[in-house]
Protein backbone atom coordinates (compact mmCIF):
# COMPACT_ATOMS: atom_id res chain seq x y z
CA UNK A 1 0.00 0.00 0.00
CA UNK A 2 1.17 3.43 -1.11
CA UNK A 3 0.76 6.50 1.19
CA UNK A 4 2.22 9.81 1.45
CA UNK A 5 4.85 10.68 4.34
CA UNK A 6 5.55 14.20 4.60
CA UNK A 7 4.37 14.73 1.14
CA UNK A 8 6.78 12.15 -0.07
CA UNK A 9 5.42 8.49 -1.38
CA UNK A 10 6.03 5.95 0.93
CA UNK A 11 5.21 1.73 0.46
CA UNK A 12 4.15 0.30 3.34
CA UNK A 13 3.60 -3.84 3.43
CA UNK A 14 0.77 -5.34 4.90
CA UNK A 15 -3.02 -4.82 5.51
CA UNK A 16 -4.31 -2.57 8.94
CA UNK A 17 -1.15 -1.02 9.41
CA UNK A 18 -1.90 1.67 12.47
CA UNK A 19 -0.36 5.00 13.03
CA UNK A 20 1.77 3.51 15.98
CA UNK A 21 3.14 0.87 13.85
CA UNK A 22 4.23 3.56 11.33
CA UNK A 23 5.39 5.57 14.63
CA UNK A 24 7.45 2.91 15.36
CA UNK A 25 8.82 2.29 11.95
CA UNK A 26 9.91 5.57 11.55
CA UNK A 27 11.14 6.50 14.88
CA UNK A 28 8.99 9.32 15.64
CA UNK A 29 8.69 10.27 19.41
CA UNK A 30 6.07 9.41 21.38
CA UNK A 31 6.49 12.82 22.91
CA UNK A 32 6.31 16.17 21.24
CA UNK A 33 5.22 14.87 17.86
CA UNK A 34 1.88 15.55 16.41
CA UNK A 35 0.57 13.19 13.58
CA UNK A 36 -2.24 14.20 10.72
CA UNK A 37 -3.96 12.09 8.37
CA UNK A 38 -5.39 14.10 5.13
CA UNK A 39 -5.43 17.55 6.76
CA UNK A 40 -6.99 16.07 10.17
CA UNK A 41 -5.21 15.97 13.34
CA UNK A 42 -4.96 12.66 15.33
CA UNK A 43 -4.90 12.67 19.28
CA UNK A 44 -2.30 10.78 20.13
CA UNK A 45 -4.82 8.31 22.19
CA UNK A 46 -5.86 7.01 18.69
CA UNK A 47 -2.79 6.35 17.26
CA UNK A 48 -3.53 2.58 18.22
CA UNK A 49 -6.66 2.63 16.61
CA UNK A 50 -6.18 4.40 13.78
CA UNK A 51 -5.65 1.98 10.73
CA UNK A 52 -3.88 3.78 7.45
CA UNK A 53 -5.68 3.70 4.06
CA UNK A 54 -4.04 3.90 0.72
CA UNK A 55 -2.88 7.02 -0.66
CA UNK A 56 -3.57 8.93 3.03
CA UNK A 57 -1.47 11.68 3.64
CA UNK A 58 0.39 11.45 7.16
CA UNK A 59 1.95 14.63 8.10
CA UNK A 60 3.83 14.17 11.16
CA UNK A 61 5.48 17.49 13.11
CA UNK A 62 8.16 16.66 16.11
CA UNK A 63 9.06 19.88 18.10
CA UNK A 64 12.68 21.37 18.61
CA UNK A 65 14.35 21.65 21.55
CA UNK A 66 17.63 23.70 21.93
CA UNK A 67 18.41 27.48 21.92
């Protein structure tokens, strides 16, 4: 299944992938990272739940720390 990650195409293999699968595969923090599916912000509760459809676009923002 195709989807986009940060506006870039991304395969992913395998059927009911979930957002904290694809948090997982990509490393992103459990804290201080925000995740949104086609233009829709997902709490972070329903990450678990949340099962990725072809072509979806997952935009996911981590803050920066330092000074």
């Amino acid at each position: 299944m195709t989807i986009f990650y940060n506006n870039e195409p991304m395969e992913l293999q395998g059927e009911n992938i979930t957002l904290t699968q694809l948090a997982e595969k990509k490393n992103i923090p459990s804290q201080g990272a925000a995740i949104a599916i086609n233009d829709k912000l997902i709490k972070k509760d329903l990450w678990g739940v949340t099962i990725l459809k072809p072509l979806d676009r997952v935009v996911v923002i981590t803050a920066a720390f330092g000074g």
